[in-house]
PDB file of N, CA and C in Angstrom:
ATOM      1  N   UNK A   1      11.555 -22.622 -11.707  1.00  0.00           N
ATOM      2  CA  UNK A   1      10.200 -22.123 -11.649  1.00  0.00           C
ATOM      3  C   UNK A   1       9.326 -22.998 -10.754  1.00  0.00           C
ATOM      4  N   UNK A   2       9.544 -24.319 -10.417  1.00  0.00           N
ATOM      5  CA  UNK A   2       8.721 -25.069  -9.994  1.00  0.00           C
ATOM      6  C   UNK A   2       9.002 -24.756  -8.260  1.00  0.00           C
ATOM      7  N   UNK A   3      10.097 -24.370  -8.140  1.00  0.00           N
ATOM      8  CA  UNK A   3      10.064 -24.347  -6.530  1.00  0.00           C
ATOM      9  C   UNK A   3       9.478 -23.091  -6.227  1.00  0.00           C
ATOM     10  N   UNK A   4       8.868 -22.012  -7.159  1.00  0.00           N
ATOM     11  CA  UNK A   4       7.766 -21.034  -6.516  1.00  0.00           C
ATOM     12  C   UNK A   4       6.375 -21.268  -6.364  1.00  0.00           C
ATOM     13  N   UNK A   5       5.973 -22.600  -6.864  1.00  0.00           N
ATOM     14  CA  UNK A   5       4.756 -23.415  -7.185  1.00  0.00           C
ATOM     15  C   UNK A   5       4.888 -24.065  -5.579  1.00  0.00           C
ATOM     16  N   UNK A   6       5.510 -23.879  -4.911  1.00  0.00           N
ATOM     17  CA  UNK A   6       5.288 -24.867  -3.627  1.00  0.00           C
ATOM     18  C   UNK A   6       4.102 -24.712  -2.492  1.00  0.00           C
ATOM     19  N   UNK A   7       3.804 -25.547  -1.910  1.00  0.00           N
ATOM     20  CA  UNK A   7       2.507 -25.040  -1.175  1.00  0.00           C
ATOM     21  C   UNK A   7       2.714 -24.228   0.025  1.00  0.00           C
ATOM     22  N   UNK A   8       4.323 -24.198   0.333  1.00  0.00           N
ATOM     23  CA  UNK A   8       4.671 -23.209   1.276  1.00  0.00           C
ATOM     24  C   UNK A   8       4.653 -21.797   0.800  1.00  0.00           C
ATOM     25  N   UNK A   9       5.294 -21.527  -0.346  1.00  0.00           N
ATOM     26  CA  UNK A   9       5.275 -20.587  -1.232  1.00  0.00           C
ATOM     27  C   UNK A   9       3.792 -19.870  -1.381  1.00  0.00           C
ATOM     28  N   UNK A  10       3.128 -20.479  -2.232  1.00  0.00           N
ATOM     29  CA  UNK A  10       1.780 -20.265  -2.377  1.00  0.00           C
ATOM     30  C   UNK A  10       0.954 -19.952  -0.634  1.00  0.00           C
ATOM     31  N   UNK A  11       0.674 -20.422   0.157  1.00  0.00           N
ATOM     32  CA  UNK A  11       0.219 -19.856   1.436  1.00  0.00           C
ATOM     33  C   UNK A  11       1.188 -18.508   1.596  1.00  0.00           C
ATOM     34  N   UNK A  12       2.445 -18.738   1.665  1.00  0.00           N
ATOM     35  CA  UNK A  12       2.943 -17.476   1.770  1.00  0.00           C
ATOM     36  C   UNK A  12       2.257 -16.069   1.264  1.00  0.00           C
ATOM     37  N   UNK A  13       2.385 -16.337   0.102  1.00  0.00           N
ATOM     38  CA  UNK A  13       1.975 -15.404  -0.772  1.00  0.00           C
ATOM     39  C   UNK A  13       0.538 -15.090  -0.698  1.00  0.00           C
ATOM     40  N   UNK A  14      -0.230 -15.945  -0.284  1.00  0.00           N
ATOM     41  CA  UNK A  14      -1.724 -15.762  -0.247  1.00  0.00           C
ATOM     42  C   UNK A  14      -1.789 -14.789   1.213  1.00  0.00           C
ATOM     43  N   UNK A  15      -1.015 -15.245   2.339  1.00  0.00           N
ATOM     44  CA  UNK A  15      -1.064 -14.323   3.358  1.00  0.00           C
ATOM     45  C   UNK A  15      -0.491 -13.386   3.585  1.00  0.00           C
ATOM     46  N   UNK A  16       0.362 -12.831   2.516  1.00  0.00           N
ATOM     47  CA  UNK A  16       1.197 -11.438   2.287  1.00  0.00           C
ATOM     48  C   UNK A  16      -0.001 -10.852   1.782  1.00  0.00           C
ATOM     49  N   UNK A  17      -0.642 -11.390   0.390  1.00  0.00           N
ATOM     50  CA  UNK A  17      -1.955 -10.586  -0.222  1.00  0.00           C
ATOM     51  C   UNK A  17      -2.904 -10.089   0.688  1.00  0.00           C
ATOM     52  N   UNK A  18      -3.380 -11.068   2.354  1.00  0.00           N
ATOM     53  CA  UNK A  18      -4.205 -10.525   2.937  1.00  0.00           C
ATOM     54  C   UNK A  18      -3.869  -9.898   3.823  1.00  0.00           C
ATOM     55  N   UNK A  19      -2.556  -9.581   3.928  1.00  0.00           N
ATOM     56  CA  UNK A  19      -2.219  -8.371   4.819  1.00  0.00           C
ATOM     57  C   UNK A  19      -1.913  -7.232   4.140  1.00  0.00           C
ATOM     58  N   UNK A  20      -1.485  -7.220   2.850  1.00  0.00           N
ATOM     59  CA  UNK A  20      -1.689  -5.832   1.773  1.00  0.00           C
ATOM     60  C   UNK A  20      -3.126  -5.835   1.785  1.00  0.00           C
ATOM     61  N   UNK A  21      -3.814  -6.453   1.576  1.00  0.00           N
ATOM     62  CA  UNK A  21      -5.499  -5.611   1.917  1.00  0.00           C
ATOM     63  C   UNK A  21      -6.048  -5.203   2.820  1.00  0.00           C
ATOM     64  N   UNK A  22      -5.780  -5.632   4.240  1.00  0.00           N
ATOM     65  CA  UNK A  22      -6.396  -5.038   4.988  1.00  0.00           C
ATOM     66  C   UNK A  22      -5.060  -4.195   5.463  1.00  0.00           C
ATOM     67  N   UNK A  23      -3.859  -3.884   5.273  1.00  0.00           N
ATOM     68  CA  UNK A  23      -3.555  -2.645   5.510  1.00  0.00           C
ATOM     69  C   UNK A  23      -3.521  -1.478   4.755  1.00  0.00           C
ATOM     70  N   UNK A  24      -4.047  -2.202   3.564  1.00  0.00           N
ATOM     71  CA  UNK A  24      -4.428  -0.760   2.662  1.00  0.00           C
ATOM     72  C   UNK A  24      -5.890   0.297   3.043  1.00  0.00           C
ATOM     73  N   UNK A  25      -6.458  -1.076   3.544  1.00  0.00           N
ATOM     74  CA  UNK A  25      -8.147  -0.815   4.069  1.00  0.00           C
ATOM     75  C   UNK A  25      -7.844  -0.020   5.248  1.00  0.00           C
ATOM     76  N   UNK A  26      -7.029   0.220   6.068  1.00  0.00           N
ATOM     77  CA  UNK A  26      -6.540   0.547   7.134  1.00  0.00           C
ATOM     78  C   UNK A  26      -5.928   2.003   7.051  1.00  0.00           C
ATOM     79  N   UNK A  27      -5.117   1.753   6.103  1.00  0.00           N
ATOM     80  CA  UNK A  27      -4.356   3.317   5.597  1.00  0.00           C
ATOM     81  C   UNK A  27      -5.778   4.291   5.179  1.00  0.00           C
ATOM     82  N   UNK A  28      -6.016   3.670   4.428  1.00  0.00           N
ATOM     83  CA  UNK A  28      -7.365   4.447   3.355  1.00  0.00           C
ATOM     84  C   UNK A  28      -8.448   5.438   5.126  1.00  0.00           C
ATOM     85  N   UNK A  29      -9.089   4.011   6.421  1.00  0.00           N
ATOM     86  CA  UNK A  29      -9.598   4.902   6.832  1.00  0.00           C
ATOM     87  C   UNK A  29      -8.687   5.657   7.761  1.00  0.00           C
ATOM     88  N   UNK A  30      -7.516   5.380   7.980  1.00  0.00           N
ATOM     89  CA  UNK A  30      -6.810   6.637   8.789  1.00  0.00           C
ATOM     90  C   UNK A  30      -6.572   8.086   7.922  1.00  0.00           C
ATOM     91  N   UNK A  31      -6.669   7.717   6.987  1.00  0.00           N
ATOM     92  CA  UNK A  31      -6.260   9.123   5.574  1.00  0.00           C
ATOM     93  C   UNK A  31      -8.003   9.689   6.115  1.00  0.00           C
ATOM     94  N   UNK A  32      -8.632   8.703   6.308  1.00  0.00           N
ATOM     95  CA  UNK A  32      -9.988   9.399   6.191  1.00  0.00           C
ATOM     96  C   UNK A  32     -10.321  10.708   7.176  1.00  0.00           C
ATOM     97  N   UNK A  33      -9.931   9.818   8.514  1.00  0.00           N
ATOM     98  CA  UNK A  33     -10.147  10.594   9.731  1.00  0.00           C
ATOM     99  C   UNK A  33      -9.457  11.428  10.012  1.00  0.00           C
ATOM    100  N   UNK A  34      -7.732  11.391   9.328  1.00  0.00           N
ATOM    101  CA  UNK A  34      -6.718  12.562   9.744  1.00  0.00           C
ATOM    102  C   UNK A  34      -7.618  13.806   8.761  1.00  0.00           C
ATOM    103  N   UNK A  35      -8.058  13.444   7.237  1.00  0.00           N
ATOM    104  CA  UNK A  35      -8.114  14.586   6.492  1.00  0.00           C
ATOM    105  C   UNK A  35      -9.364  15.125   7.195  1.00  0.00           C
ATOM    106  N   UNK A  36     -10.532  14.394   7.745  1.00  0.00           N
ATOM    107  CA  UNK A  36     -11.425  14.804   8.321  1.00  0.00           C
ATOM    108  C   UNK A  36     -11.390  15.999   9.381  1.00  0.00           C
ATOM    109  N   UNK A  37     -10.148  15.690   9.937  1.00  0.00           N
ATOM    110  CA  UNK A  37      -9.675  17.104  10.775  1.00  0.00           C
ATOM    111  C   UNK A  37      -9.463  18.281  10.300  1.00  0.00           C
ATOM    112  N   UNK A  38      -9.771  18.338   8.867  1.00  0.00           N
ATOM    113  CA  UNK A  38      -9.441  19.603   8.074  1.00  0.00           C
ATOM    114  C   UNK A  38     -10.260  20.378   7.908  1.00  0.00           C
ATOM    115  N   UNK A  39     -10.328  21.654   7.620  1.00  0.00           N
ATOM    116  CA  UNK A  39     -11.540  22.184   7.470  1.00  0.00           C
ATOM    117  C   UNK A  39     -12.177  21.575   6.089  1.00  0.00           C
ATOM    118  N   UNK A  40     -13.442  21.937   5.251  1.00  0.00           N
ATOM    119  CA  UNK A  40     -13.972  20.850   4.435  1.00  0.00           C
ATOM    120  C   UNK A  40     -13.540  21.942   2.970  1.00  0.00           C
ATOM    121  N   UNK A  41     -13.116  22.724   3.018  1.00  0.00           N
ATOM    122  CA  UNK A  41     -12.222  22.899   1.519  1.00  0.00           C
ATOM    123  C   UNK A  41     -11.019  22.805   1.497  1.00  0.00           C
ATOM    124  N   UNK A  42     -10.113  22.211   2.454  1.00  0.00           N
ATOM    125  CA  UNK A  42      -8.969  21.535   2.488  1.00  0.00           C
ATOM    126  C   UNK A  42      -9.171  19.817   2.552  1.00  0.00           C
ATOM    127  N   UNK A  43      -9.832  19.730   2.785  1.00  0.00           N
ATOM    128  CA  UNK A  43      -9.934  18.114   2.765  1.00  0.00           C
ATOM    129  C   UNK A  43      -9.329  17.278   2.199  1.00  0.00           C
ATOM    130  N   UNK A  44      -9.954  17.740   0.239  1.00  0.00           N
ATOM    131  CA  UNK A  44      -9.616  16.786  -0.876  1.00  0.00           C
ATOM    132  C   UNK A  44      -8.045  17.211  -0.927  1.00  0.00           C
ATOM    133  N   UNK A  45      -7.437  17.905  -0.350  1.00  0.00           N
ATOM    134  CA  UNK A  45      -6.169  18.538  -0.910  1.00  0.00           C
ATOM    135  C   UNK A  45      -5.196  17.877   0.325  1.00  0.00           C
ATOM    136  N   UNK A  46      -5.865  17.441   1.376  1.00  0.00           N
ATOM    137  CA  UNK A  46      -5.053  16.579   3.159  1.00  0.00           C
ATOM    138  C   UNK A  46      -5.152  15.208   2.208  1.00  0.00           C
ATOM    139  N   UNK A  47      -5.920  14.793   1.877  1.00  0.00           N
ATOM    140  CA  UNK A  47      -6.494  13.257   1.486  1.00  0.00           C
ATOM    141  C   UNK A  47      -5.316  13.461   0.338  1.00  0.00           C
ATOM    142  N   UNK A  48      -5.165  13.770  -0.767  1.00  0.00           N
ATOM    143  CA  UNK A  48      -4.371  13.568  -2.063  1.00  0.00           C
ATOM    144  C   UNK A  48      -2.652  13.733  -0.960  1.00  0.00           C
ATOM    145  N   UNK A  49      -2.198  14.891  -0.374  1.00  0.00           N
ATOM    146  CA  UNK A  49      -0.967  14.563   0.141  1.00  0.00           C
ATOM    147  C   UNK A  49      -0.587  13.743   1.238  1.00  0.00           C
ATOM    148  N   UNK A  50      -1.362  12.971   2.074  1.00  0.00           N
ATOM    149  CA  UNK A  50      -1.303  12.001   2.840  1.00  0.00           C
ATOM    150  C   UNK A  50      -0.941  11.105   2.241  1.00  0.00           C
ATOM    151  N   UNK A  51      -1.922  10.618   1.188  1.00  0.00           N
ATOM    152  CA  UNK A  51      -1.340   9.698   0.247  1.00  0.00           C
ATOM    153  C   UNK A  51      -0.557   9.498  -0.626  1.00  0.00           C
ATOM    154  N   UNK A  52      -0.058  10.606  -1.096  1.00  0.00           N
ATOM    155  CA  UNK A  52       1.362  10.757  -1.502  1.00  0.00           C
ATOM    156  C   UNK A  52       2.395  10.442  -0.551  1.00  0.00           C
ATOM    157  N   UNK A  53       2.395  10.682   0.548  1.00  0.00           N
ATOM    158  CA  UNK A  53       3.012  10.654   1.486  1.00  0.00           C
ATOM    159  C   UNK A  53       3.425   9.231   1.615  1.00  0.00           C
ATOM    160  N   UNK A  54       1.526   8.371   1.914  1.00  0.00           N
ATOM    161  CA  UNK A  54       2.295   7.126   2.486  1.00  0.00           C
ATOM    162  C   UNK A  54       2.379   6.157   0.997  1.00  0.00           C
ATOM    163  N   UNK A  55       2.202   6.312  -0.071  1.00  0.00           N
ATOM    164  CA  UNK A  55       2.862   5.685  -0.966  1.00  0.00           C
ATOM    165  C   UNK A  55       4.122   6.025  -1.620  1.00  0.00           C
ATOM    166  N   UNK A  56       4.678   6.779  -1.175  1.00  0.00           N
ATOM    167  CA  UNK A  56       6.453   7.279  -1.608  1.00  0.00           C
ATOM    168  C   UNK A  56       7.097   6.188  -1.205  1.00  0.00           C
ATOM    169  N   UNK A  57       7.720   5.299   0.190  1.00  0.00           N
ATOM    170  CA  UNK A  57       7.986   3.926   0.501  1.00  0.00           C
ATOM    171  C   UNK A  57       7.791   3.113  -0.365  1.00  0.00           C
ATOM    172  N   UNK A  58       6.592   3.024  -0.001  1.00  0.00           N
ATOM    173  CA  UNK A  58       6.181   1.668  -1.502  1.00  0.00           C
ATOM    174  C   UNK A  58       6.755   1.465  -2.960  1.00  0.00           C
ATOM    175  N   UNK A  59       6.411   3.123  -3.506  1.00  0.00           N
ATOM    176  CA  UNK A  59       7.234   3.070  -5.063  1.00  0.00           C
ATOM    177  C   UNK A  59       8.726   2.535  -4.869  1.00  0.00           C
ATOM    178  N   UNK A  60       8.988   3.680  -3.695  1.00  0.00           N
ATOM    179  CA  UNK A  60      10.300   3.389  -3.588  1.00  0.00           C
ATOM    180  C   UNK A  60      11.427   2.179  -3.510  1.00  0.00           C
ATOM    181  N   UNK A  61      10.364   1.393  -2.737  1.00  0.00           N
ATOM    182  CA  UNK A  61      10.826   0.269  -2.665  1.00  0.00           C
ATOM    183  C   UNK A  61      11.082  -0.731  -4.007  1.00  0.00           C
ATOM    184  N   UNK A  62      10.167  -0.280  -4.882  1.00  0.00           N
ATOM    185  CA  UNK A  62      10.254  -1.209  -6.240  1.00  0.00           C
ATOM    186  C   UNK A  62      11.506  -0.217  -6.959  1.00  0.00           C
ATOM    187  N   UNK A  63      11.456   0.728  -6.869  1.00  0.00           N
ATOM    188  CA  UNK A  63      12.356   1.453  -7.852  1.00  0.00           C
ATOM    189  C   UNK A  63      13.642   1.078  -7.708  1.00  0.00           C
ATOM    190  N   UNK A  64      13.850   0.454  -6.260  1.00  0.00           N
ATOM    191  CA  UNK A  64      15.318  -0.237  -6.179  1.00  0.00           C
ATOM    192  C   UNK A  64      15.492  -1.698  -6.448  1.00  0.00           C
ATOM    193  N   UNK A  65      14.543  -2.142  -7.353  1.00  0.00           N
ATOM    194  CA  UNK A  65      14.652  -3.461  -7.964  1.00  0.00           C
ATOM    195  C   UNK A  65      14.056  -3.053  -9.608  1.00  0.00           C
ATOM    196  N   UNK A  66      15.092  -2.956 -10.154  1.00  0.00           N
ATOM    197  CA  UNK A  66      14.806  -2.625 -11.568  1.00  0.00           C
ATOM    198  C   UNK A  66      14.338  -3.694 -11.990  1.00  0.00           C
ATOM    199  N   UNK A  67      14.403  -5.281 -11.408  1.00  0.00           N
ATOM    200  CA  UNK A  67      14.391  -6.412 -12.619  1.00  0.00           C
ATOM    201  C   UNK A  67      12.822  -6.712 -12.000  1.00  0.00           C
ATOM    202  N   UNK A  68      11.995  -5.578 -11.201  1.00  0.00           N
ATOM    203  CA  UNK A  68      10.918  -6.205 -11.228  1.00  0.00           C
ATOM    204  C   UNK A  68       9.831  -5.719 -12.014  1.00  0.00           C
ATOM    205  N   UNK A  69      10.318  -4.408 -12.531  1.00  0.00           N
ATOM    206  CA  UNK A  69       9.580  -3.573 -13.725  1.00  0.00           C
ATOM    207  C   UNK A  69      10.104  -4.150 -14.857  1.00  0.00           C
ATOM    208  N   UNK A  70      10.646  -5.300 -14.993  1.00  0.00           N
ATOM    209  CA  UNK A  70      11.120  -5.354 -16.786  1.00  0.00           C
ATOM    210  C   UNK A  70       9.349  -6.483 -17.199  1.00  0.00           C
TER     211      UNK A  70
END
């Protein structure tokens, strides 16, 4: 346990966190502007499957590590 406490470790991890935020911030306004191309009673319905879309990877990716949901 102590060698995940390292200060290499820790920066690591602090700069993985700030690149999951600003590419989430990133996804969020491209979802914005693609659904924006929609007419405006399709919108909320472009915005919900975009994002289905680009979070399928992501789950996916955890679902093939069972020991990180225990």
């Amino acid at each position: 346990m102590t060698s995940i406490l390292t200060k290499a470790a820790l920066i690591s991890l602090l700069t993985l966190t700030q690149l999951e935020v600003v590419l989430g911030i990133e996804n969020i306004i491209f979802v914005t502007i693609v659904a924006g191309k929609f007419p405006i009673f399709q919108r909320k319905r472009a915005q919900n499957y975009i994002l289905r879309i680009a979070l399928f990877p992501e789950s996916h990716y955890f679902l093939q590590f069972p020991g990180l949901l225990d």
